[in-house]
PDB file of N, CA and C in Angstrom:
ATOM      1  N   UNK A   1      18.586   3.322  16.823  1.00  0.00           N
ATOM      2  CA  UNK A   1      17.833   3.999  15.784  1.00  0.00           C
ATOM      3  C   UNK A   1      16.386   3.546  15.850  1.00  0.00           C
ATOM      4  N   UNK A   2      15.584   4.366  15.723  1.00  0.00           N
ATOM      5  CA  UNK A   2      14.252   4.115  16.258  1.00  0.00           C
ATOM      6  C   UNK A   2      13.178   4.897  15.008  1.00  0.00           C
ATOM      7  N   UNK A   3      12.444   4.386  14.801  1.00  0.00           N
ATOM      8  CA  UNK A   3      11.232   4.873  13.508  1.00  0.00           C
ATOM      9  C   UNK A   3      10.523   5.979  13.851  1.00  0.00           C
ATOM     10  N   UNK A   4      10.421   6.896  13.135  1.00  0.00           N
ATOM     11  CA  UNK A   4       9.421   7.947  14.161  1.00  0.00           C
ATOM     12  C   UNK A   4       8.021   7.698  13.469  1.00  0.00           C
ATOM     13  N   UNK A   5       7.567   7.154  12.714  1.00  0.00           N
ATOM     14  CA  UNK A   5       6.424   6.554  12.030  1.00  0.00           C
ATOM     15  C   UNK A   5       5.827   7.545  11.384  1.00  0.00           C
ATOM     16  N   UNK A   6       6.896   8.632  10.445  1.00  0.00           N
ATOM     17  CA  UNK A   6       6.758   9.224   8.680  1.00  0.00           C
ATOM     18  C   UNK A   6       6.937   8.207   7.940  1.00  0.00           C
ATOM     19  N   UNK A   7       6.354   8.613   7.045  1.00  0.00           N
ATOM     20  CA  UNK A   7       6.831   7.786   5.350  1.00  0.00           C
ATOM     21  C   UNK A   7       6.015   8.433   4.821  1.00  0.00           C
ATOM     22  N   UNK A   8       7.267   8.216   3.207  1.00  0.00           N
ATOM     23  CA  UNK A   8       6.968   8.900   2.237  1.00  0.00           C
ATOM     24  C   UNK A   8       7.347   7.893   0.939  1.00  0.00           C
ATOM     25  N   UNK A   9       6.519   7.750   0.038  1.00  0.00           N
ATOM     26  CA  UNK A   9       6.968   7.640  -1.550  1.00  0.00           C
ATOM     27  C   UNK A   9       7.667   7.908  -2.095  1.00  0.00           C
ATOM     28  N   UNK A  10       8.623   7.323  -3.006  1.00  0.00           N
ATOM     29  CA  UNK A  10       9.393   8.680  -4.133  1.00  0.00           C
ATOM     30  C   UNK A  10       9.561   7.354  -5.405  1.00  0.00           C
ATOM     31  N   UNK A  11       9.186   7.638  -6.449  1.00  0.00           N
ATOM     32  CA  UNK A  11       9.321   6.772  -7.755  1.00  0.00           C
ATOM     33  C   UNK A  11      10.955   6.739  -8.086  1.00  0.00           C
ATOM     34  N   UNK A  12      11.486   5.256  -8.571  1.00  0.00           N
ATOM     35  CA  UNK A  12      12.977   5.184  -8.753  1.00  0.00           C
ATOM     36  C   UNK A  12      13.178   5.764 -10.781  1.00  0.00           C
ATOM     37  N   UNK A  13      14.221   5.553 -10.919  1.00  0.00           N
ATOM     38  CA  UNK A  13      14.369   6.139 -12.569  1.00  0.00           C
ATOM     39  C   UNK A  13      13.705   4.723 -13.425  1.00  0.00           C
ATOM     40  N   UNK A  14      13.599   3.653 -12.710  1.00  0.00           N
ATOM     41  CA  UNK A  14      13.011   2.288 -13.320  1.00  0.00           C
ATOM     42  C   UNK A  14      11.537   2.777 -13.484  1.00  0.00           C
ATOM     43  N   UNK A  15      10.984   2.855 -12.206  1.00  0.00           N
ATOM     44  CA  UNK A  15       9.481   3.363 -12.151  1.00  0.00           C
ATOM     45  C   UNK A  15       8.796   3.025 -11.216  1.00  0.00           C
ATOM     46  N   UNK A  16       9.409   1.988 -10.223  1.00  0.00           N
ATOM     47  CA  UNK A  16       9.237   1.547  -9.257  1.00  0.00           C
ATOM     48  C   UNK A  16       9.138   2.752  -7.982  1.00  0.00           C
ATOM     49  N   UNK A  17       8.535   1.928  -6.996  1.00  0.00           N
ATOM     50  CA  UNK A  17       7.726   2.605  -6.425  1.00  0.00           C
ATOM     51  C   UNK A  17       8.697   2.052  -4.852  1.00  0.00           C
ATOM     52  N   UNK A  18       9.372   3.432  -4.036  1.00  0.00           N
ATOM     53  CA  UNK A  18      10.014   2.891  -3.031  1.00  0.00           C
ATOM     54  C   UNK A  18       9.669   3.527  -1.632  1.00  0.00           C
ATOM     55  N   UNK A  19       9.420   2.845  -0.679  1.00  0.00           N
ATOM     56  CA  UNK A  19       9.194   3.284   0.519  1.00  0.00           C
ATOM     57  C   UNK A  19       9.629   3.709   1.585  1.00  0.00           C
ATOM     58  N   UNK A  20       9.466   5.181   2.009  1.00  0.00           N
ATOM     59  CA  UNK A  20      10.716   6.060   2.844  1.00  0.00           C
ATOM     60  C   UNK A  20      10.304   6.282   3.978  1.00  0.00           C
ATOM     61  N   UNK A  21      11.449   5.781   5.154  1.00  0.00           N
ATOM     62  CA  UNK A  21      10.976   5.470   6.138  1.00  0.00           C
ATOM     63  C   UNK A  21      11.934   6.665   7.202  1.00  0.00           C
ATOM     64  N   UNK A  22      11.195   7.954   8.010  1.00  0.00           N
ATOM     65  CA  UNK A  22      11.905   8.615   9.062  1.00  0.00           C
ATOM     66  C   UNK A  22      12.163   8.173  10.370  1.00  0.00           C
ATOM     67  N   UNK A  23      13.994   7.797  10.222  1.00  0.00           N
ATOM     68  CA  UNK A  23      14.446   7.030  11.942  1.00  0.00           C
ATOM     69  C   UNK A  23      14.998   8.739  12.390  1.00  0.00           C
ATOM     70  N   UNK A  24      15.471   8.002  13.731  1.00  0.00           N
ATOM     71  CA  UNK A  24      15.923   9.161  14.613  1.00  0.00           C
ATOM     72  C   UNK A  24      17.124   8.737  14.737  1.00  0.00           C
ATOM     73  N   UNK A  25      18.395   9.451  14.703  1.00  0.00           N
ATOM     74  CA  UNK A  25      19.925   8.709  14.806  1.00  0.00           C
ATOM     75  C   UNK A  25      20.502   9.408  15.984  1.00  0.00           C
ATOM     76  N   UNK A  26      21.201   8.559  16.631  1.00  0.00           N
ATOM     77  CA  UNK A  26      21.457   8.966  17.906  1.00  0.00           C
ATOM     78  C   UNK A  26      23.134  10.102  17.226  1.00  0.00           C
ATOM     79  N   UNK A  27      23.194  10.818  17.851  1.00  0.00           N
ATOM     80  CA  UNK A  27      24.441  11.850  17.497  1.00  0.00           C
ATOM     81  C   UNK A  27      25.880  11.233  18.288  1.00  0.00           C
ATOM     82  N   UNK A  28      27.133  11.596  17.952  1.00  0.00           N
ATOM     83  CA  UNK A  28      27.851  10.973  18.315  1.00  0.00           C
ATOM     84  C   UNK A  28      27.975  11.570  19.702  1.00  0.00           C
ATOM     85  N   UNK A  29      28.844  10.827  20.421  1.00  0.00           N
ATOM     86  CA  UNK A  29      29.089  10.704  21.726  1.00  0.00           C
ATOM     87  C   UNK A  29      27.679  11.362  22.731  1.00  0.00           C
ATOM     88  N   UNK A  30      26.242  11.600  22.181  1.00  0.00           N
ATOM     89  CA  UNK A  30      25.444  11.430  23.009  1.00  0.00           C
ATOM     90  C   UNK A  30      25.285  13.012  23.074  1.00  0.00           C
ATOM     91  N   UNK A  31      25.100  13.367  22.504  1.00  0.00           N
ATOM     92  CA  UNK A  31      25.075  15.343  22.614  1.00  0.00           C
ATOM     93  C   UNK A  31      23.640  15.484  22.094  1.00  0.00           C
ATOM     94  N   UNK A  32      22.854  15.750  22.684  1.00  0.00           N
ATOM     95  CA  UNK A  32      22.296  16.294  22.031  1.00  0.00           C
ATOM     96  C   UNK A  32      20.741  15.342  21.856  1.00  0.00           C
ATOM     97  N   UNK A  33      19.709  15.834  21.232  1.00  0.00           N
ATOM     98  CA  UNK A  33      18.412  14.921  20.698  1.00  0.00           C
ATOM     99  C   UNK A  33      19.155  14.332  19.165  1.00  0.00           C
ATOM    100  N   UNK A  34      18.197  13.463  18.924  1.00  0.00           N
ATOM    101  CA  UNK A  34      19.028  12.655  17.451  1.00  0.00           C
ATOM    102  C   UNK A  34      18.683  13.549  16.683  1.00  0.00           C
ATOM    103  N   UNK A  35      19.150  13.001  15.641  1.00  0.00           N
ATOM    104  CA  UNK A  35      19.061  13.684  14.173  1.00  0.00           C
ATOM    105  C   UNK A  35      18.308  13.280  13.084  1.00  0.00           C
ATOM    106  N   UNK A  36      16.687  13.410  13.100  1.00  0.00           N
ATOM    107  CA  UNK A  36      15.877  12.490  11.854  1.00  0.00           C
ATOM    108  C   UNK A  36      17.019  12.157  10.469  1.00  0.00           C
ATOM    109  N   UNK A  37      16.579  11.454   9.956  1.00  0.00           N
ATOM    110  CA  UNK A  37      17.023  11.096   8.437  1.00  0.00           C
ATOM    111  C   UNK A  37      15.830  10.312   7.883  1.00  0.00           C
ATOM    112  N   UNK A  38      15.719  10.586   6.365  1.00  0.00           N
ATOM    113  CA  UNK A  38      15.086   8.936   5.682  1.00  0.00           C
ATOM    114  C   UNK A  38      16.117   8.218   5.122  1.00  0.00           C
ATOM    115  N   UNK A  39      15.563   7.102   4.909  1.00  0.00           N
ATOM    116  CA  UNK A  39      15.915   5.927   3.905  1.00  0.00           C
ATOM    117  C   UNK A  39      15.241   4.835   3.935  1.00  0.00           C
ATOM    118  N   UNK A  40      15.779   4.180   2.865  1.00  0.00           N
ATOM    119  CA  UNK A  40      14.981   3.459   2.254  1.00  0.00           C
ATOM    120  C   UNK A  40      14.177   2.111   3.010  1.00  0.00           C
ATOM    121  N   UNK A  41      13.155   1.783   3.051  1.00  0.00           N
ATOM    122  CA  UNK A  41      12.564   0.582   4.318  1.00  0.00           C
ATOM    123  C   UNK A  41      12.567  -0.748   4.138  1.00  0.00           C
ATOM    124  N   UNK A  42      13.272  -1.317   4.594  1.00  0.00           N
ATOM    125  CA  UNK A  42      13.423  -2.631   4.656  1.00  0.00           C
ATOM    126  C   UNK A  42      12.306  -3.459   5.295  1.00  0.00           C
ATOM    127  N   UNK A  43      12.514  -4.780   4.733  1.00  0.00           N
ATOM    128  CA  UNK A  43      11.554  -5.328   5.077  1.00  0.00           C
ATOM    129  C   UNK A  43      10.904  -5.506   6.514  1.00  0.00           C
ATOM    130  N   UNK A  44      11.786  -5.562   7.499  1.00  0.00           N
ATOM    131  CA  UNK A  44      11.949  -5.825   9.053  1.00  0.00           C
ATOM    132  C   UNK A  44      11.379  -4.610   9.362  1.00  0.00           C
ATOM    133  N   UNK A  45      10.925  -3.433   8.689  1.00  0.00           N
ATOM    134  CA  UNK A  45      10.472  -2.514   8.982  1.00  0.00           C
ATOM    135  C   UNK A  45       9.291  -1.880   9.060  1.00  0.00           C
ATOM    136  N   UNK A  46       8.422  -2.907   8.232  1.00  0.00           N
ATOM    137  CA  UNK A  46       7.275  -3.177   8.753  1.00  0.00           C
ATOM    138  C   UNK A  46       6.327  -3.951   9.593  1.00  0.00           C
ATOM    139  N   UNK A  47       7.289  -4.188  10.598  1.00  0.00           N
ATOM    140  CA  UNK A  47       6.949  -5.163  12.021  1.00  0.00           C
ATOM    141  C   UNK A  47       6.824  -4.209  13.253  1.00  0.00           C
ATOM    142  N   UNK A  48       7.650  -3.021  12.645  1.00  0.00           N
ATOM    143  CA  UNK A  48       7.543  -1.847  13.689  1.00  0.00           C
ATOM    144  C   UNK A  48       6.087  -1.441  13.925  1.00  0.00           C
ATOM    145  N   UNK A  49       5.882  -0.818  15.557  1.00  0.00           N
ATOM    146  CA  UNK A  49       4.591  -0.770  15.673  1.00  0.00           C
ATOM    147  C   UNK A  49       4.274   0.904  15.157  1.00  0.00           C
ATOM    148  N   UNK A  50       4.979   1.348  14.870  1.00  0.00           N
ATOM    149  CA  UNK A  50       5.200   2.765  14.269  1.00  0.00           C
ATOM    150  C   UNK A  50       4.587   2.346  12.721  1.00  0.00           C
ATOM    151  N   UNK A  51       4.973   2.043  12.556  1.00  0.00           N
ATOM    152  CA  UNK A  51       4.125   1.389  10.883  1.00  0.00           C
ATOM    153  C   UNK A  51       3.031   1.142  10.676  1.00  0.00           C
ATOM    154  N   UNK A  52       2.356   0.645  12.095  1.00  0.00           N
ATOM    155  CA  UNK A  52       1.457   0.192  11.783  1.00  0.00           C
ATOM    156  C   UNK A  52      -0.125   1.132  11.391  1.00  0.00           C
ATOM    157  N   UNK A  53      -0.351   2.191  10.917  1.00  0.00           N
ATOM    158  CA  UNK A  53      -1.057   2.753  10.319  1.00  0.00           C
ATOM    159  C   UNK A  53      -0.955   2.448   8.992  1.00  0.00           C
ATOM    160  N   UNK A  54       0.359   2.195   8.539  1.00  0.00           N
ATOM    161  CA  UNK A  54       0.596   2.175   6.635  1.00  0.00           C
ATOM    162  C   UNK A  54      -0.294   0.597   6.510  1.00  0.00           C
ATOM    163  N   UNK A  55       0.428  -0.290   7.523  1.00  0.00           N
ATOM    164  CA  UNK A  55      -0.131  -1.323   7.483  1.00  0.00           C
ATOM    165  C   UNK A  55      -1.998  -1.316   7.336  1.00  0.00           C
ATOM    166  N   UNK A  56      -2.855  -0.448   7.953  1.00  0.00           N
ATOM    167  CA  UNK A  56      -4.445  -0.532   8.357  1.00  0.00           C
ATOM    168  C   UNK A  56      -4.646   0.066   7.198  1.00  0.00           C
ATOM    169  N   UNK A  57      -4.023   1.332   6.695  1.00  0.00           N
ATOM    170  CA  UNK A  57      -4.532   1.708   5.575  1.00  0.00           C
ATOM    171  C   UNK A  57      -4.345   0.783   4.363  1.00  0.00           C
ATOM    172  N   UNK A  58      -3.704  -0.147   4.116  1.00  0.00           N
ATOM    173  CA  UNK A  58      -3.244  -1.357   3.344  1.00  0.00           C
ATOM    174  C   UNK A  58      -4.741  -2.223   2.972  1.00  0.00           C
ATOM    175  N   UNK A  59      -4.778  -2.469   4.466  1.00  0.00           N
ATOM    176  CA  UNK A  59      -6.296  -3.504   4.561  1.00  0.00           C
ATOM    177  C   UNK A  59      -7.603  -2.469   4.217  1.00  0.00           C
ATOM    178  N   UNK A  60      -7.394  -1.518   4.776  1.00  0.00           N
ATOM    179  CA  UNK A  60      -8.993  -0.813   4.405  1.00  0.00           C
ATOM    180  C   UNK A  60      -8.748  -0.621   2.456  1.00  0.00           C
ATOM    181  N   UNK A  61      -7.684  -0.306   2.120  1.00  0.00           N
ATOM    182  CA  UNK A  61      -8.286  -0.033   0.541  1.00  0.00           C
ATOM    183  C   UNK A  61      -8.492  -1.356  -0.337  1.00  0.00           C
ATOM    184  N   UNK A  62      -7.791  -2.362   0.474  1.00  0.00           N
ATOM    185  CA  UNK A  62      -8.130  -3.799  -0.364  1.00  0.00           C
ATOM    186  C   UNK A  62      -9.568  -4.209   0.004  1.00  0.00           C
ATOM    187  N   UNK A  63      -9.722  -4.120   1.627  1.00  0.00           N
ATOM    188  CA  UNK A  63     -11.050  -4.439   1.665  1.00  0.00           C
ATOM    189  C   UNK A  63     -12.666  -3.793   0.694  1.00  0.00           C
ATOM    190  N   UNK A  64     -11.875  -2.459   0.200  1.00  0.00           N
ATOM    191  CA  UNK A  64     -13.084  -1.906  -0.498  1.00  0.00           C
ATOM    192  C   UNK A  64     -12.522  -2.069  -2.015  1.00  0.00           C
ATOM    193  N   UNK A  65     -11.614  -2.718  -2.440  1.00  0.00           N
ATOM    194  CA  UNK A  65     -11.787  -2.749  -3.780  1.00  0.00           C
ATOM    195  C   UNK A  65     -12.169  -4.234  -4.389  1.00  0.00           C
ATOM    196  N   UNK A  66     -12.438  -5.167  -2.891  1.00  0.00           N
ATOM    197  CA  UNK A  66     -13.018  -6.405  -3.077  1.00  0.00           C
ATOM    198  C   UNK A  66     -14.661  -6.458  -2.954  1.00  0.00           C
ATOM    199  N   UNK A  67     -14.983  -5.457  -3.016  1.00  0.00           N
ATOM    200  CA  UNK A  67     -16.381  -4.973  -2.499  1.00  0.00           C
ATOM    201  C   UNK A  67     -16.901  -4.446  -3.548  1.00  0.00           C
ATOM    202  N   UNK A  68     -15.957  -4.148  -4.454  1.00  0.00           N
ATOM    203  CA  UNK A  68     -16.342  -3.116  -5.690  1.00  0.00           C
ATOM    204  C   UNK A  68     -17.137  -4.078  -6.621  1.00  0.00           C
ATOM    205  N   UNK A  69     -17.804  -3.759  -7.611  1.00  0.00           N
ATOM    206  CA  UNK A  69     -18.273  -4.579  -8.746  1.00  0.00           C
ATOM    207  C   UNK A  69     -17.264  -4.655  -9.785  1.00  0.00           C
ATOM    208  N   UNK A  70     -17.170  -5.367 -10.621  1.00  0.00           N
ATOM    209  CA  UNK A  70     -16.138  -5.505 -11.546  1.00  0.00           C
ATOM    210  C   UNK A  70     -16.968  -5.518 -12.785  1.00  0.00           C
ATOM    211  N   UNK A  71     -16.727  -4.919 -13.920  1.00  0.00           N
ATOM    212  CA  UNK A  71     -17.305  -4.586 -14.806  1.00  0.00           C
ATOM    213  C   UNK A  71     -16.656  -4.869 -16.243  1.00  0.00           C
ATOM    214  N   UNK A  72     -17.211  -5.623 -16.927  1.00  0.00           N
ATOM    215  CA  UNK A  72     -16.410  -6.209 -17.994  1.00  0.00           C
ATOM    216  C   UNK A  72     -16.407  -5.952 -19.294  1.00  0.00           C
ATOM    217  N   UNK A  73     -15.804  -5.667 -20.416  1.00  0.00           N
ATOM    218  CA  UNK A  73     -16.166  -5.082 -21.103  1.00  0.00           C
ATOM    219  C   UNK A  73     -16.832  -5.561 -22.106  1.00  0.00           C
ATOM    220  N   UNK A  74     -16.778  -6.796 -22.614  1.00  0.00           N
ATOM    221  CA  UNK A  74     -17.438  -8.084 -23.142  1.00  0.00           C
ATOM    222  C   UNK A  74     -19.209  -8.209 -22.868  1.00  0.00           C
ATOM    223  N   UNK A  75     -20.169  -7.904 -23.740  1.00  0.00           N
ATOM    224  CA  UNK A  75     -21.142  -7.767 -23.619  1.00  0.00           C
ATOM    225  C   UNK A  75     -21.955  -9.207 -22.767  1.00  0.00           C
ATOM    226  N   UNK A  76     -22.619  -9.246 -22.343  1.00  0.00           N
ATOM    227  CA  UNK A  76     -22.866 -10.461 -21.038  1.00  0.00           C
ATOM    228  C   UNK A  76     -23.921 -11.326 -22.389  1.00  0.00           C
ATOM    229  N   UNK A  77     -23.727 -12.476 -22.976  1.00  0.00           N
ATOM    230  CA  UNK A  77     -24.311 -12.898 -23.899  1.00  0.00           C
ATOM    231  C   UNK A  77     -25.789 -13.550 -23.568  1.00  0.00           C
ATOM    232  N   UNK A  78     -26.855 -13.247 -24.195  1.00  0.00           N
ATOM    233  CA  UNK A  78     -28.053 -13.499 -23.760  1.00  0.00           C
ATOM    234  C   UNK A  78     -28.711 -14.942 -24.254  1.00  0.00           C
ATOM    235  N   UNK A  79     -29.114 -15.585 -22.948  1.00  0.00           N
ATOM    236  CA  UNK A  79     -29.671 -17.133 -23.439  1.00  0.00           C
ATOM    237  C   UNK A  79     -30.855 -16.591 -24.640  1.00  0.00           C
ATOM    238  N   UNK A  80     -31.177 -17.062 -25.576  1.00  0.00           N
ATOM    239  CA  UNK A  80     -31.888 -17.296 -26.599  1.00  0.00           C
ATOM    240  C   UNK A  80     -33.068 -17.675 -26.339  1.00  0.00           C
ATOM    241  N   UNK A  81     -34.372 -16.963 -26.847  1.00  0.00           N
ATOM    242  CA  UNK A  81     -36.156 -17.581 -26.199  1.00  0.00           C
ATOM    243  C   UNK A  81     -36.298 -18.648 -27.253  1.00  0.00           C
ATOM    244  N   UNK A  82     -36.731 -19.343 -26.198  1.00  0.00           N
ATOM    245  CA  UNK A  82     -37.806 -20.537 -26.915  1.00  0.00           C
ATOM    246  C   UNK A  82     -38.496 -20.819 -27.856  1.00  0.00           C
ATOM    247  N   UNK A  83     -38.992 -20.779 -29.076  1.00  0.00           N
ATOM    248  CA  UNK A  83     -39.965 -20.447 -30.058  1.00  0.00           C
ATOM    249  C   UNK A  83     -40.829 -21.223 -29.810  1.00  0.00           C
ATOM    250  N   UNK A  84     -41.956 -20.639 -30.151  1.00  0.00           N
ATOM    251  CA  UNK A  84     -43.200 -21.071 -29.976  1.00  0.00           C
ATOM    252  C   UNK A  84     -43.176 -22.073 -30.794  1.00  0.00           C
ATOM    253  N   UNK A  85     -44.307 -23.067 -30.332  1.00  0.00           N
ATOM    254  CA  UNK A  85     -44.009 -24.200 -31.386  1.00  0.00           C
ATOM    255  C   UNK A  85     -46.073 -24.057 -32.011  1.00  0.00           C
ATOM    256  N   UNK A  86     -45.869 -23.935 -33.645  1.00  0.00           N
ATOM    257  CA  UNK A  86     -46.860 -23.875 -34.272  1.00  0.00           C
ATOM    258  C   UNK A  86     -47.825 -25.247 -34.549  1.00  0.00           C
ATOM    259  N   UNK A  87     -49.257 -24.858 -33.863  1.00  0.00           N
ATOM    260  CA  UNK A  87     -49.601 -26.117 -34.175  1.00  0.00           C
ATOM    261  C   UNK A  87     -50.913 -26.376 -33.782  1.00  0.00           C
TER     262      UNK A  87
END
C-alpha cells in the first residue's frame, strides 16, 4: 500500500480536526491497477516523501505568522513627563 500524496480534512462530531490520507490497495490476487481509498493518517505517515508538501506548507504559514506583529489590546501605558521645576 503506497500514498498517492492526496489529503483531505474532514471535522470529527467532537470538532476535531482529522487528516485523510489517499493509498493505493493492491486488488486481490493481482488483477488489475489498485484501488485508491482514504483513511485516516497515522502518524508514520508523515515520513512519507509523498507528504512532504503538507509538511512545507506547515513551515511556510508558521514562518509568516512569526513575522506578523502582534497587537494587544491593552493600551501601551505612557512613561509620565518630568515637570518643570519652578524657580
Amino acid at each position: 500500500m503506497s500514498l498517492t500524496g492526496r489529503f483531505w480534512f474532514r471535522k470529527s462530531w467532537t470538532g476535531r480536526l482529522i487528516l485523510l490520507v489517499e493509498e493505493e490497495r493492491p486488488r486481490w490476487f493481482g488483477r488489475g491497477a489498485g484501488k485508491p481509498r482514504w483513511r485516516n493518517a497515522k502518524l508514520m505517515d508523515f515520513a512519507e516523501p509523498e507528504l512532504r508538501p503538507l509538511m512545507t506548507m506547515e513551515k511556510h504559514h508558521r514562518a509568516g505568522a512569526a513575522s506578523a506583529q502582534v497587537r494587544t489590546l491593552r493600551p501601551v501605558p505612557s512613561t509620565p513627563e518630568p515637570k518643570a521645576a519652578n524657580g
